[in-house]
C-alpha atoms as a PDB file:
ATOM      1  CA  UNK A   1     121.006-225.764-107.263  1.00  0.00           C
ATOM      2  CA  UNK A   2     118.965-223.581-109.064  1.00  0.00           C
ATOM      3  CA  UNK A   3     119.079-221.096-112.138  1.00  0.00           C
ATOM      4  CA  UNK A   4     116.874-218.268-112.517  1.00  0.00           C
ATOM      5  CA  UNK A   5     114.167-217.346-110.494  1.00  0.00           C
ATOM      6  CA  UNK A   6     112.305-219.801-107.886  1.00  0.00           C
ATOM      7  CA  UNK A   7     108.383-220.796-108.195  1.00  0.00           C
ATOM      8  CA  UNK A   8     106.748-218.264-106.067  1.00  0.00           C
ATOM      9  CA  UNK A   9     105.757-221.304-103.314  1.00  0.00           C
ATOM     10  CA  UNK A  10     108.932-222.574-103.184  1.00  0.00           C
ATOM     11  CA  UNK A  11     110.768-218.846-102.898  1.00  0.00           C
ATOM     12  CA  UNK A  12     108.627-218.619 -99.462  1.00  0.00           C
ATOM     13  CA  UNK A  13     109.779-221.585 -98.241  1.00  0.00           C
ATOM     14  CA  UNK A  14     113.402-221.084 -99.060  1.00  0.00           C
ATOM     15  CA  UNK A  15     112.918-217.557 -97.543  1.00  0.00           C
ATOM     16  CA  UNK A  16     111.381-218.960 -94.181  1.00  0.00           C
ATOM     17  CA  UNK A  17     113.642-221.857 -93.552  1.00  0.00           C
ATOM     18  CA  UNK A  18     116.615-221.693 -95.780  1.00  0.00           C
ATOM     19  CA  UNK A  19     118.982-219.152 -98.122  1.00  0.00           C
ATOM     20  CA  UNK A  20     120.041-218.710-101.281  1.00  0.00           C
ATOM     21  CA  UNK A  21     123.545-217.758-102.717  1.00  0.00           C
ATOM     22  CA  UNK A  22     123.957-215.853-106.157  1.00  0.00           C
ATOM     23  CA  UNK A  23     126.882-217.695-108.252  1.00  0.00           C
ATOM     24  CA  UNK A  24     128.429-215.853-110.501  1.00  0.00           C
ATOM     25  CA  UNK A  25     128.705-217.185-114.210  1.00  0.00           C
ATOM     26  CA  UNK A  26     132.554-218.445-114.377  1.00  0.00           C
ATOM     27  CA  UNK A  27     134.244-216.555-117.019  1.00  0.00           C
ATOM     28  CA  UNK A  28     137.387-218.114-119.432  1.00  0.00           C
ATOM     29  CA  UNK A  29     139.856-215.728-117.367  1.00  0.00           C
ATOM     30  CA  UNK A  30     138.913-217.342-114.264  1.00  0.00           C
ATOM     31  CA  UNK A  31     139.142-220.986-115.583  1.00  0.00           C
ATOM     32  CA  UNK A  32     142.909-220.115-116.721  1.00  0.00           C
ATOM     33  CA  UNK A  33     143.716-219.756-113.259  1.00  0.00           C
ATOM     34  CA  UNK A  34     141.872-222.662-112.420  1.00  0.00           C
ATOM     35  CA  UNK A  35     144.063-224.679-114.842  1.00  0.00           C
ATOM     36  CA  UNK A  36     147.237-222.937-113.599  1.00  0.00           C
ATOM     37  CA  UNK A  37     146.932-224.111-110.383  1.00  0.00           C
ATOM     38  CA  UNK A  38     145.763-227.433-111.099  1.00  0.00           C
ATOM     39  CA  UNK A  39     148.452-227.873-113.463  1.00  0.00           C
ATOM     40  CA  UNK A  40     151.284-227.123-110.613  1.00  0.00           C
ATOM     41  CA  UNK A  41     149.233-229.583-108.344  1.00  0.00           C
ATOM     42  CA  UNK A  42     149.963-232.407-110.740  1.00  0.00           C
ATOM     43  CA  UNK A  43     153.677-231.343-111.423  1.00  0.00           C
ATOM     44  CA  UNK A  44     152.610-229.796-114.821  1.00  0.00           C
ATOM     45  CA  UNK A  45     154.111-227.584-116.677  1.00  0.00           C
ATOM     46  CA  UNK A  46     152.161-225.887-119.047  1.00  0.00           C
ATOM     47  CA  UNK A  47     153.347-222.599-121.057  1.00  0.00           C
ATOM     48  CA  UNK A  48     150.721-219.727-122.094  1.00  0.00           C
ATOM     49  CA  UNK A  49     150.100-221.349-125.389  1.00  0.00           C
ATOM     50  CA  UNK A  50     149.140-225.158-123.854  1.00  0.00           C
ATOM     51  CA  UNK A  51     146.906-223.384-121.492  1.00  0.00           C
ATOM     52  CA  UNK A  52     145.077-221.230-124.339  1.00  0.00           C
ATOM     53  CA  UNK A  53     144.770-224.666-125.885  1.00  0.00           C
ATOM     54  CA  UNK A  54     143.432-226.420-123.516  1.00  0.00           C
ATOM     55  CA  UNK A  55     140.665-223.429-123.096  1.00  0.00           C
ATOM     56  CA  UNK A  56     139.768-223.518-126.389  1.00  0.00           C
ATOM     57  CA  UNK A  57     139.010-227.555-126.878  1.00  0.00           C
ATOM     58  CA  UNK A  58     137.134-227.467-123.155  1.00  0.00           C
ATOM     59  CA  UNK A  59     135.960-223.962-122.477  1.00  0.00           C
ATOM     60  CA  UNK A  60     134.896-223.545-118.867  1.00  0.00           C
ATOM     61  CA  UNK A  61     134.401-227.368-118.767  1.00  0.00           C
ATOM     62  CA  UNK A  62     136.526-227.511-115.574  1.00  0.00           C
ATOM     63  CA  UNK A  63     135.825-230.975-115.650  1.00  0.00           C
ATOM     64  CA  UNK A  64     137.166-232.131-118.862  1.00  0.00           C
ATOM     65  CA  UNK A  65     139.836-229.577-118.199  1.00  0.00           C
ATOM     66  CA  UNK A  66     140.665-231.784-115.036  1.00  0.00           C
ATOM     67  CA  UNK A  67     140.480-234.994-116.623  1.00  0.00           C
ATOM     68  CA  UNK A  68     142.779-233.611-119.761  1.00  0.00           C
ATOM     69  CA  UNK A  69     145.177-232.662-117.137  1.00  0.00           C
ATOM     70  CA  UNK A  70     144.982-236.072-115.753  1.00  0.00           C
ATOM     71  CA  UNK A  71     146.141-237.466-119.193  1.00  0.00           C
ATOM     72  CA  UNK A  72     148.686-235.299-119.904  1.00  0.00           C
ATOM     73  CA  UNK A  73     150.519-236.078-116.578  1.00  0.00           C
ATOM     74  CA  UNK A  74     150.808-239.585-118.149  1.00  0.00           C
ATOM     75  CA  UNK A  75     152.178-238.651-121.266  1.00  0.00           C
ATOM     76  CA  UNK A  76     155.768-238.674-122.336  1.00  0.00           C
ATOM     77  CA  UNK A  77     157.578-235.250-124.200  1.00  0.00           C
ATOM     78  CA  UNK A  78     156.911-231.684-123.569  1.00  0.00           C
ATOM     79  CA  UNK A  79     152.867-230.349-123.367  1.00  0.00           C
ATOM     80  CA  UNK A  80     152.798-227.941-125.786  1.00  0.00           C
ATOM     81  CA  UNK A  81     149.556-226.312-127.461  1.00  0.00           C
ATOM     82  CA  UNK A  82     150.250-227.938-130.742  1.00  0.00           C
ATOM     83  CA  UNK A  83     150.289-231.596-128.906  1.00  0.00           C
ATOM     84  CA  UNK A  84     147.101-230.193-126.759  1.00  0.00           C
ATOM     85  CA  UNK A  85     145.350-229.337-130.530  1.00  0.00           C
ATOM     86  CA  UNK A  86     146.056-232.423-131.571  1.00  0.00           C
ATOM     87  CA  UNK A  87     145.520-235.086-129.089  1.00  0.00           C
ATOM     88  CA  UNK A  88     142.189-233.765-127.967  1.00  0.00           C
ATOM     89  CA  UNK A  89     139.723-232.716-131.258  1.00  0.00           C
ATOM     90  CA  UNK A  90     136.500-231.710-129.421  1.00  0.00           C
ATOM     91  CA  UNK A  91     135.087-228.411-129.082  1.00  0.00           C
ATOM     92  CA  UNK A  92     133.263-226.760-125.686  1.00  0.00           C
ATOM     93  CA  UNK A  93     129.353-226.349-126.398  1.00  0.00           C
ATOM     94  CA  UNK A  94     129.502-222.731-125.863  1.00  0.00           C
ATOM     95  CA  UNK A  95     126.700-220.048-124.902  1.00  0.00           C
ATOM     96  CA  UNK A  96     126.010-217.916-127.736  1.00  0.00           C
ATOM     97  CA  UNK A  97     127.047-214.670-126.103  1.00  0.00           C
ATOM     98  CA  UNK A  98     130.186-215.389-125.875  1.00  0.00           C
ATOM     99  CA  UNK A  99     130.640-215.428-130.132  1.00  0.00           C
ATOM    100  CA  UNK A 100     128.145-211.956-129.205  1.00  0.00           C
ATOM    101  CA  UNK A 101     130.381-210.414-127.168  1.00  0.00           C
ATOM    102  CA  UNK A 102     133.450-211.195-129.408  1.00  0.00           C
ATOM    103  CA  UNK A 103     131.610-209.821-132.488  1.00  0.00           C
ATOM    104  CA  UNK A 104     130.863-206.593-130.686  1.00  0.00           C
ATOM    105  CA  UNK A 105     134.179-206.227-129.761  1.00  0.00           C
ATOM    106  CA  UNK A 106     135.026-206.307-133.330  1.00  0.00           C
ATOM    107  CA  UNK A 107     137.047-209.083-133.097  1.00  0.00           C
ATOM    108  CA  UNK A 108     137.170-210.781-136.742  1.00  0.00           C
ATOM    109  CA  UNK A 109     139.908-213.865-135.341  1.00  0.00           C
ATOM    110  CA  UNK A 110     137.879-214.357-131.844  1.00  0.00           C
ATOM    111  CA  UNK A 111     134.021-214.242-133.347  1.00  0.00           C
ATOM    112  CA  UNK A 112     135.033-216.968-136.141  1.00  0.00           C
ATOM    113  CA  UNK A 113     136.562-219.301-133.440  1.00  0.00           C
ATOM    114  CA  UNK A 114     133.337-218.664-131.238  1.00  0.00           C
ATOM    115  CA  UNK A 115     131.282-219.440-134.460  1.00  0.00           C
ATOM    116  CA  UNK A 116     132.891-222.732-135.036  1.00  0.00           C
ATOM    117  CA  UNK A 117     132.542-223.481-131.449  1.00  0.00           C
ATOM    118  CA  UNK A 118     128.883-222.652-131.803  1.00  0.00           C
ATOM    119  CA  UNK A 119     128.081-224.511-134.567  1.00  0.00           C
ATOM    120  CA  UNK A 120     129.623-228.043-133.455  1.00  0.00           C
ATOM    121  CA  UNK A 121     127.163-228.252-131.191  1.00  0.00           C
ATOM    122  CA  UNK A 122     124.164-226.273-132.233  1.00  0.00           C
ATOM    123  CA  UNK A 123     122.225-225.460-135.677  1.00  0.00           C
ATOM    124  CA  UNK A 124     123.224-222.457-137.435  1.00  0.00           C
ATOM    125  CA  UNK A 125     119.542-221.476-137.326  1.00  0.00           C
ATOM    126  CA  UNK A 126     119.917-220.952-133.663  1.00  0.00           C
ATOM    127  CA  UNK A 127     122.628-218.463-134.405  1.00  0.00           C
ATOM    128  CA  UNK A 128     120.724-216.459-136.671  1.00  0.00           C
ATOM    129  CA  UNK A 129     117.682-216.445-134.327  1.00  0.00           C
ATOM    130  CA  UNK A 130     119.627-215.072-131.648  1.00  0.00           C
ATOM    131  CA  UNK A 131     121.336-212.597-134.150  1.00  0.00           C
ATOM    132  CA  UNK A 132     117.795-211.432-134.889  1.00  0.00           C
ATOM    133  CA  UNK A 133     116.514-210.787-131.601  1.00  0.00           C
ATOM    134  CA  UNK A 134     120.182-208.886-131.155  1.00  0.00           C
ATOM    135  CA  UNK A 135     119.288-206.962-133.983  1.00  0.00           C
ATOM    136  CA  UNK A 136     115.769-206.093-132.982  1.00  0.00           C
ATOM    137  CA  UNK A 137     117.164-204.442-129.562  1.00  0.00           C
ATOM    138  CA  UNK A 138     120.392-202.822-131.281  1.00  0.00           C
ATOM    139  CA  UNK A 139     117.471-200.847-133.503  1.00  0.00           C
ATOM    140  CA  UNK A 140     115.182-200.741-130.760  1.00  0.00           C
ATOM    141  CA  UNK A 141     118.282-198.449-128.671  1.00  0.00           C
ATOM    142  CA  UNK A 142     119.258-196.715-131.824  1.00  0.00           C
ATOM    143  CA  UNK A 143     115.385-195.143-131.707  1.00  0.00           C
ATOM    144  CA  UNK A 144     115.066-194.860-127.853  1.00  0.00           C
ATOM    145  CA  UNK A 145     115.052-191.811-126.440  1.00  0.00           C
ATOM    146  CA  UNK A 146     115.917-193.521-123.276  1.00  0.00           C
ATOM    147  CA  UNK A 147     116.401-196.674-121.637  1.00  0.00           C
ATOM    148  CA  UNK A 148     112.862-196.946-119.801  1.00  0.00           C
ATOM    149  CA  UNK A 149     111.801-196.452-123.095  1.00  0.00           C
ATOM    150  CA  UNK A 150     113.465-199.031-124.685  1.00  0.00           C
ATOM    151  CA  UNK A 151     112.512-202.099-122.026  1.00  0.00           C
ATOM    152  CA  UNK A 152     108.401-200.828-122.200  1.00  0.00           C
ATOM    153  CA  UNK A 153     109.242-201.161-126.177  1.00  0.00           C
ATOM    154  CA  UNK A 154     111.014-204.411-125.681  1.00  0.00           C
ATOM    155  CA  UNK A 155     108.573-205.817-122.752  1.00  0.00           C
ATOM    156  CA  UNK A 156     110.770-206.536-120.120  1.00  0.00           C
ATOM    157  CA  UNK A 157     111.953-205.005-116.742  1.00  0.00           C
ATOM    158  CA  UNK A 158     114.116-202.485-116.397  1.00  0.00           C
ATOM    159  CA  UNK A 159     116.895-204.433-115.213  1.00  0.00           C
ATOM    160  CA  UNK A 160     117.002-206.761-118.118  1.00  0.00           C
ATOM    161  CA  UNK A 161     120.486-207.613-119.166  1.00  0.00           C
ATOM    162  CA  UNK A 162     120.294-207.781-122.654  1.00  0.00           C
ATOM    163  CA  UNK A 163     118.424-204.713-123.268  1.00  0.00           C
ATOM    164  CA  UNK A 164     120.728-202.765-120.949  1.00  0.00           C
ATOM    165  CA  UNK A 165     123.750-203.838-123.075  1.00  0.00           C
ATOM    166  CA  UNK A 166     121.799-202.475-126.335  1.00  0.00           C
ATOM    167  CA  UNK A 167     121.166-199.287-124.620  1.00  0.00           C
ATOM    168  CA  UNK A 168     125.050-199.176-123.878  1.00  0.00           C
ATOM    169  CA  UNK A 169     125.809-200.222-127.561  1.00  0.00           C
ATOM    170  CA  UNK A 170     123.633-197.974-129.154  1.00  0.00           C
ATOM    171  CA  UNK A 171     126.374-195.613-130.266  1.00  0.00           C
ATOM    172  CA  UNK A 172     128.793-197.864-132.087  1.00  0.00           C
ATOM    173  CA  UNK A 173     126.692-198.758-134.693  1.00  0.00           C
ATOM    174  CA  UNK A 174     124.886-195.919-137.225  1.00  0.00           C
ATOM    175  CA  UNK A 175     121.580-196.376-138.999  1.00  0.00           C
ATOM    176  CA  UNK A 176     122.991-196.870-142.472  1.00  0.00           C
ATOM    177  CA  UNK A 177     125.287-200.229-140.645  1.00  0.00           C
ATOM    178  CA  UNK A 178     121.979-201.102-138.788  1.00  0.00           C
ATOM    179  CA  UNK A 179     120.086-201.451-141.979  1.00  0.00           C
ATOM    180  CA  UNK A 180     122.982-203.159-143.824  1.00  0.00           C
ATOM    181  CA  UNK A 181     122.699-205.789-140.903  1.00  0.00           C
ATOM    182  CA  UNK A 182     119.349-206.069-141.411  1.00  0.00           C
ATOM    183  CA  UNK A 183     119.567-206.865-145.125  1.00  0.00           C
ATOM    184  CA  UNK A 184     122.934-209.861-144.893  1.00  0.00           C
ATOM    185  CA  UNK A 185     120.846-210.970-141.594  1.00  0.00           C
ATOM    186  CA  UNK A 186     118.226-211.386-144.321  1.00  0.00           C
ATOM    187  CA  UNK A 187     119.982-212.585-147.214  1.00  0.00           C
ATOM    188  CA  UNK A 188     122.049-215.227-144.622  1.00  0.00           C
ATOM    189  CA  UNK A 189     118.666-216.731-143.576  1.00  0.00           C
ATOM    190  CA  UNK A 190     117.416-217.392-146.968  1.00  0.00           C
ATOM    191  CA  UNK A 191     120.692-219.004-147.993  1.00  0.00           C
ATOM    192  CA  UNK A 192     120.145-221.407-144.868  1.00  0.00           C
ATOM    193  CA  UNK A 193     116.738-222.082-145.584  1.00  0.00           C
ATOM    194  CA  UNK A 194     117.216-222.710-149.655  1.00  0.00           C
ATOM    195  CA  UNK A 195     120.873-223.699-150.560  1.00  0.00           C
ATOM    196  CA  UNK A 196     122.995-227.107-150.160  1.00  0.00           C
ATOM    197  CA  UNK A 197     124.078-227.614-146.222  1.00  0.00           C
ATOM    198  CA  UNK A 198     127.702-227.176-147.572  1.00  0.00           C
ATOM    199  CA  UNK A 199     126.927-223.228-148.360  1.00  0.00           C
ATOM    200  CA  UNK A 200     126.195-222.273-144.919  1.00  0.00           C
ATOM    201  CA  UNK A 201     129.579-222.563-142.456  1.00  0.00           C
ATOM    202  CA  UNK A 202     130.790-219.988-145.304  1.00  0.00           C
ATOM    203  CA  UNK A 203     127.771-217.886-145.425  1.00  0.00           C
ATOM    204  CA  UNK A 204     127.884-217.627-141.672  1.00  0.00           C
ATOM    205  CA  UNK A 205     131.960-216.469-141.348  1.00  0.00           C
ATOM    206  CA  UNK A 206     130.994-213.959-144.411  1.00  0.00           C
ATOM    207  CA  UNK A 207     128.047-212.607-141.962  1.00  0.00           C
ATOM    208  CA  UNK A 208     130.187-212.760-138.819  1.00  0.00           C
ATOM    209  CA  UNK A 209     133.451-211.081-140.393  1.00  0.00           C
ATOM    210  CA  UNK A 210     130.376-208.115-141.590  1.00  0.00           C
ATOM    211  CA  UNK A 211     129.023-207.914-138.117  1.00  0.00           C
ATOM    212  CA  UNK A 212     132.286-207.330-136.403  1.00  0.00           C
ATOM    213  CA  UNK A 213     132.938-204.383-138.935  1.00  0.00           C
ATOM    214  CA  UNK A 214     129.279-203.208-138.628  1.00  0.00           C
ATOM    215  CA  UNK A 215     128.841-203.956-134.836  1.00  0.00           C
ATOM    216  CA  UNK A 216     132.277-202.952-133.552  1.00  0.00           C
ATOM    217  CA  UNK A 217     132.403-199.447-134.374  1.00  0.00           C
ATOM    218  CA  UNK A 218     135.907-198.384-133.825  1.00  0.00           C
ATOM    219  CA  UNK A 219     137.209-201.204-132.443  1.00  0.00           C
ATOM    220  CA  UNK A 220     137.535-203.571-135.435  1.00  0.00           C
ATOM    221  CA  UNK A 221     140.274-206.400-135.240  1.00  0.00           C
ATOM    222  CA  UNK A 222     141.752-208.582-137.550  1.00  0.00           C
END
């Protein structure tokens, strides 16, 4: 299985003697129903709070979701989200968009679990790069007259995902919140690159609670 596109050679030959299925990226809502049904195969019963749980140490790890099941069948007392929190401690290596999406939904509580997701697994460097390149296409949109524009400006295809979903946020952010993102983007990266390791989880939630209030327009949520 393959992600992306195919080398050109090997598109022909898939075209002339096999064929290729599209998989959609499996989403946290879909994994929840997953788990529900697994959980009633193994006699399980697991309240709304045990399954958020068990989402938030594994992710869409359906895998480890399985094999925490597995456990838990074995284990004596109730399964409850607060035995879930504490008998497994890791954290799902998580794609970046998903702390994205959460900040543009202005969701303060949501983005700040996503960052510490994030940054168990990855540098915070890696967040700020993608932040940046975020931040180029939000301005980018905010300037476009339309989205042709925008992707010639960008240098990408017109069906680009990420700089369709800047055209669409282009109104929930104003110039003067643009430029302020520009500036604690700024300020964020230096503190990174220059101050003790133990400054930067803080630095980051202080940037991430801004963004949601910046990024979120209307829809702000503590």
């Amino acid at each position: 299985m393959s992600t992306g596109s195919l080398p050109t050679s090997l598109a022909r030959v898939v075209k002339e003697h096999g064929k290729t299925q599209r998989v959609a990226r499996l989403r946290e809502r879909d994994a929840i129903g997953w788990l529900a049904t697994e959980a009633k195969h193994r006699n399980l019963s697991l309240d709304a709070q045990a399954r958020e749980a068990l989402i938030s140490r594994f992710g869409t790890d359906l895998a480890s979701i399985g094999a925490a099941l597995d456990q838990l069948r074995e284990s004596d007392g109730p399964v409850t989200g607060d035995s879930i929190r504490d008998r497994f401690k890791n954290r799902p290596e998580e794609p970046v968009w998903l702390f994205s999406d959460a900040v543009a939904a202005g969701d303060v509580q949501e983005s700040l679990r996503r960052l510490a997701d994030f940054l168990t697994h990855s540098h915070p460097l890696i967040l700020l790069a993608y932040l940046e390149g975020d931040l180029r296409r939000r301005a980018l949109a905010a300037a476009a007259p339309d989205l042709g524009t925008l992707t010639t400006w960008l240098g990408v295809q017109p069906d680009n995902y990420p700089a369709k979903k800047a055209w669409r946020q282009r109104s929930q952010t104003s110039d003067s919140e643009l430029r302020r993102a520009i500036a604690a983007l700024a300020r964020a990266d230096r503190v990174l690159k220059t101050q003790p390791e133990e400054t930067h989880v803080v630095t980051l939630e202080r940037l991430t609670v801004a963004l949601c209030r910046w990024f979120g327009g209307q829809a702000v949520r503590r």
